[in-house]
N, C-alpha and C. Protein backbone atom coordinates (compact mmCIF):
# COMPACT_ATOMS: atom_id res chain seq x y z
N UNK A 1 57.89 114.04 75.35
CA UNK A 1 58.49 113.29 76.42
C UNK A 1 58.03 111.84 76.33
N UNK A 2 58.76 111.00 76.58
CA UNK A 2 58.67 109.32 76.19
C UNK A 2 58.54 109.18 77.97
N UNK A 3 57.81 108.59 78.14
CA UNK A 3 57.09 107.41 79.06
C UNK A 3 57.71 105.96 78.89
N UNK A 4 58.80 106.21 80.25
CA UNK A 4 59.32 104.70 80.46
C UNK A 4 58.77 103.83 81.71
N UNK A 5 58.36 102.76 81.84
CA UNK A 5 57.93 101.90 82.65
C UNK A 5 58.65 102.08 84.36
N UNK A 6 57.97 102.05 85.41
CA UNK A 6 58.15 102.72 86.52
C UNK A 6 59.71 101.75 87.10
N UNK A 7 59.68 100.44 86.89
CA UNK A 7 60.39 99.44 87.32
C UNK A 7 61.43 100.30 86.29
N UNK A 8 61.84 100.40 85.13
CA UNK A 8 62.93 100.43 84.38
C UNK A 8 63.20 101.77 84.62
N UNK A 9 62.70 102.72 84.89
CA UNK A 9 62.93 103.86 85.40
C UNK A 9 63.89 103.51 86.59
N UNK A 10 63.29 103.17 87.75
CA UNK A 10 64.16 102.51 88.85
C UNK A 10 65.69 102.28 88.51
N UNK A 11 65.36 101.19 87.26
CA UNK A 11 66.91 100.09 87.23
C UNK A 11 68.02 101.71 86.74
N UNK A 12 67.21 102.10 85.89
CA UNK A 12 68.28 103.52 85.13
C UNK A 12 68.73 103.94 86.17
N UNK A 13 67.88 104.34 87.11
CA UNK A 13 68.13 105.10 88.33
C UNK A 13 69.56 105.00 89.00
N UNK A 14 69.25 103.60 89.56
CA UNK A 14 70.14 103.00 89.94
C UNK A 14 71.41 102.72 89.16
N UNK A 15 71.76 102.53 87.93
CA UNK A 15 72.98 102.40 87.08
C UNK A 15 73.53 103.40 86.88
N UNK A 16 72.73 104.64 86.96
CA UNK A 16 73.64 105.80 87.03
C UNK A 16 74.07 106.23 87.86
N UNK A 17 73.77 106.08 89.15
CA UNK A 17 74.17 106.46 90.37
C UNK A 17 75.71 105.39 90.24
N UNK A 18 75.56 103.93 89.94
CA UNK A 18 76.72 103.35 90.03
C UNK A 18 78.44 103.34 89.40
N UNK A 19 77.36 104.63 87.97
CA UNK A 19 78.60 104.77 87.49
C UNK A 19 79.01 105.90 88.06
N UNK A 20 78.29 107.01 88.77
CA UNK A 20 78.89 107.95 89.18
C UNK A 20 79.44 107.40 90.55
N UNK A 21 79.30 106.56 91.48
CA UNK A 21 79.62 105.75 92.36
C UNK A 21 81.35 105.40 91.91
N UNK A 22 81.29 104.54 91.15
CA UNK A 22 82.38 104.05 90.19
C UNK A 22 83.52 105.46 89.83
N UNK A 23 82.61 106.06 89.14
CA UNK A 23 83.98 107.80 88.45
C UNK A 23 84.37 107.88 89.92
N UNK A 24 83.51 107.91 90.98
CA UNK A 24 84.06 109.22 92.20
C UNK A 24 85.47 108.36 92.98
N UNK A 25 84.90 106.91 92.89
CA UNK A 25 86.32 106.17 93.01
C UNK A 25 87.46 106.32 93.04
N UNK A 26 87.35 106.23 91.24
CA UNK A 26 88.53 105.68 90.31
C UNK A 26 89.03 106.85 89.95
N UNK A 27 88.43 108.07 89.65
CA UNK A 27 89.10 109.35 89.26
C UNK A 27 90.03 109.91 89.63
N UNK A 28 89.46 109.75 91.27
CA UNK A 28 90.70 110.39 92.20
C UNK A 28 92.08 109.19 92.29
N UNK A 29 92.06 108.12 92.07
CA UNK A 29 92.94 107.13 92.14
C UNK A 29 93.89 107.69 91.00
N UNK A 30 93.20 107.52 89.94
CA UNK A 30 93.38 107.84 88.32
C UNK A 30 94.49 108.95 88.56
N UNK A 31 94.35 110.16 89.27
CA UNK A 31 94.66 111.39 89.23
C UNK A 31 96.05 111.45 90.34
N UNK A 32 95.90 110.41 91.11
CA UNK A 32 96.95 110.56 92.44
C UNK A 32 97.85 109.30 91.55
N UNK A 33 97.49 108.30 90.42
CA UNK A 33 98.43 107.79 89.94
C UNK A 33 99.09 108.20 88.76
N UNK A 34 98.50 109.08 88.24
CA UNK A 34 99.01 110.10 87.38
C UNK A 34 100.28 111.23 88.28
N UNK A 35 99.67 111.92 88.95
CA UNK A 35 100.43 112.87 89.52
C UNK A 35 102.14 111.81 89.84
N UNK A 36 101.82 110.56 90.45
CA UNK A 36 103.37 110.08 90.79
C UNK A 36 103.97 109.46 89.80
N UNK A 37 103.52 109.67 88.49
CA UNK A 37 104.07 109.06 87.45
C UNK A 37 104.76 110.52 86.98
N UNK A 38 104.17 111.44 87.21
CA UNK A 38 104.48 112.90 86.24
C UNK A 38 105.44 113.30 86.89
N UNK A 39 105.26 113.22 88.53
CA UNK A 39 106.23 113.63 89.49
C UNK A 39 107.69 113.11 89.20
N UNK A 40 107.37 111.05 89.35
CA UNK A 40 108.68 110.71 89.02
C UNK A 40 109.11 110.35 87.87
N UNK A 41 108.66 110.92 86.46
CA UNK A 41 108.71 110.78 85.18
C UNK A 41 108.82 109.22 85.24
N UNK A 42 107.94 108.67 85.07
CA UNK A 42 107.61 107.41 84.69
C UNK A 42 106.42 107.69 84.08
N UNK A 43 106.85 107.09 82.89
CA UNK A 43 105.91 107.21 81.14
C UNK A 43 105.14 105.99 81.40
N UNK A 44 106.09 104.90 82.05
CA UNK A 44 105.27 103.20 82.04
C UNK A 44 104.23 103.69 83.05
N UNK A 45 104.23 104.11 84.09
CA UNK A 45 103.16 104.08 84.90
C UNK A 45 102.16 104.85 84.30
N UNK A 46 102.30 106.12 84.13
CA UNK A 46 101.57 107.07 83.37
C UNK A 46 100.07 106.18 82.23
N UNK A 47 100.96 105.86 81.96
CA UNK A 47 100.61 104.77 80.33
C UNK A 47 99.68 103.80 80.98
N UNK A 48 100.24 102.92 82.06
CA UNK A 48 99.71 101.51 82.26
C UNK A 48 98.32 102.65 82.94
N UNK A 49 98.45 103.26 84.26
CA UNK A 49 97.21 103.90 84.51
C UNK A 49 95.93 104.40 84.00
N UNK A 50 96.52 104.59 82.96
CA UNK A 50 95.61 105.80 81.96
C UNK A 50 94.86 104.37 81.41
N UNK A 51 95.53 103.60 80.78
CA UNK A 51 94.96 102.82 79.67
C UNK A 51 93.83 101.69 80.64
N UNK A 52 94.10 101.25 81.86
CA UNK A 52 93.25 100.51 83.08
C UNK A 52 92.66 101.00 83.05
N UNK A 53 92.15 102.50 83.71
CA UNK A 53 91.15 103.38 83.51
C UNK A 53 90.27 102.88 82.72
N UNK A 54 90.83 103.56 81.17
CA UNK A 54 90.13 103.97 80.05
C UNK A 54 89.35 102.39 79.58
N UNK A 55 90.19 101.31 80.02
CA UNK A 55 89.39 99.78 79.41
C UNK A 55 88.46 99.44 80.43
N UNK A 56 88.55 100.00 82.09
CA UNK A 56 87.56 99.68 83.35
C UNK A 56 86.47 100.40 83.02
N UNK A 57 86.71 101.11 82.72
CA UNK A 57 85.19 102.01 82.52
C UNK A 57 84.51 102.04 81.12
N UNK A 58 85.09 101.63 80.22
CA UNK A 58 84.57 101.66 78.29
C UNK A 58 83.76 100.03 79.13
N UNK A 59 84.79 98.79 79.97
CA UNK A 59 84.11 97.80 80.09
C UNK A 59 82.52 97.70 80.58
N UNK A 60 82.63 98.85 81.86
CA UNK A 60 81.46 98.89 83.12
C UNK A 60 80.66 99.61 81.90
N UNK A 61 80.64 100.51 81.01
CA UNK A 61 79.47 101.16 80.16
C UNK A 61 79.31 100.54 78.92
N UNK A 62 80.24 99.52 78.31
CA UNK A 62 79.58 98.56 77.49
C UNK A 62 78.37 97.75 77.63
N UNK A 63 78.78 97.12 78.83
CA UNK A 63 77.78 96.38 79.69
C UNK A 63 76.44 96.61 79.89
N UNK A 64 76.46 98.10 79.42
CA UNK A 64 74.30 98.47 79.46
C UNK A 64 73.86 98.20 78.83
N UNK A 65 73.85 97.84 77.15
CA UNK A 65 72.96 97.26 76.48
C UNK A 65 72.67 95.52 76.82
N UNK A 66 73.94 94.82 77.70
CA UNK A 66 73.80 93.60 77.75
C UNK A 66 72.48 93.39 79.02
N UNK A 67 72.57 94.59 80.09
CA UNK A 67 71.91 94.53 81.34
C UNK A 67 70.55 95.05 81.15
N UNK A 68 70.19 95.83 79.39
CA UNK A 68 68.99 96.24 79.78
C UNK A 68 68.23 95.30 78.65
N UNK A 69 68.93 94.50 78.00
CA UNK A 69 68.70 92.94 77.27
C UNK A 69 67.95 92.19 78.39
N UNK A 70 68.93 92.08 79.39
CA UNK A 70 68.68 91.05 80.30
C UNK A 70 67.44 91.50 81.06
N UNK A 71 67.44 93.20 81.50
CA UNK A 71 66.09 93.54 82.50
C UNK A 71 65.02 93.11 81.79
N UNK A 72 65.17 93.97 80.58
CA UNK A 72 63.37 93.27 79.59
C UNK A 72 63.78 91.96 79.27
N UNK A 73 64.23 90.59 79.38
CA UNK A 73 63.86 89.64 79.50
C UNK A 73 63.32 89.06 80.70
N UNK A 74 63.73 89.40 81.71
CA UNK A 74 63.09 89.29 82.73
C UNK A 74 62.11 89.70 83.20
N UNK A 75 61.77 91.22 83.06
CA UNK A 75 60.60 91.90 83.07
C UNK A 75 59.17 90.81 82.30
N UNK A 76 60.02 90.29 81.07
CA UNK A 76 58.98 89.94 80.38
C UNK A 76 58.30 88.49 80.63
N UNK A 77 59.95 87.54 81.52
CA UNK A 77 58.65 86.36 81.49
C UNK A 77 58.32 86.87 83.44
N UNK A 78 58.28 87.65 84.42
CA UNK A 78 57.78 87.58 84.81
C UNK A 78 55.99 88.28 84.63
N UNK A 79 56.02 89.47 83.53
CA UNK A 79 54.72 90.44 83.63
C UNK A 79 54.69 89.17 81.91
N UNK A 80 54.97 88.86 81.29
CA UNK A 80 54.50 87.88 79.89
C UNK A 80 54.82 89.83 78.86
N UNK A 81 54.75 88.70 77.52
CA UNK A 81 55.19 89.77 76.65
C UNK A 81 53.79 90.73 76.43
N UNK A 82 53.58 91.84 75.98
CA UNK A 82 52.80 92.45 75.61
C UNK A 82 53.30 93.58 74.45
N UNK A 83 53.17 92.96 73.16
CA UNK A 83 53.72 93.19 71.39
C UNK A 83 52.17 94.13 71.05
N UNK A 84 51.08 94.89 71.92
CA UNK A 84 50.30 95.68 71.14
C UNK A 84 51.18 97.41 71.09
């Protein structure tokens, strides 16, 4: 078992809760704009929905390596680096 720092533990904490925050949203949106596309055979809606989705959320979970760049830079000049 790997031992992560109590603060970065926290931030994880918190980012996952936001993406599940985020799915519980958008899923059901996702699913009620699906259903009136299937209902009234509209392929464009179907299509445009699906693909918003799929680029909103690839965007919001790209974004973690940039945010946990940014936490340990911050972490670091406030506690200074420590390279032992």
């Amino acid at each position: 078992m790997k031992m992560v720092h109590s603060e970065y533990a926290i931030w994880v904490h918190r980012y996952r809760w936001q993406v599940l925050g985020l799915g519980a949203v958008t899923v059901p949106i996702l699913v009620a704009l699906d259903y009136i596309a299937i209902a009234g055979r509209n392929d464009l809606l179907l299509i445009l929905a699906s693909v918003i989705y799929i680029a909103g959320m690839q965007t919001f979970v790209a974004r973690l390596p940039l945010r946990q760049r940014q936490f340990k830079r911050e972490w670091e000049k406030k506690h200074g680096t420590d390279n032992s």
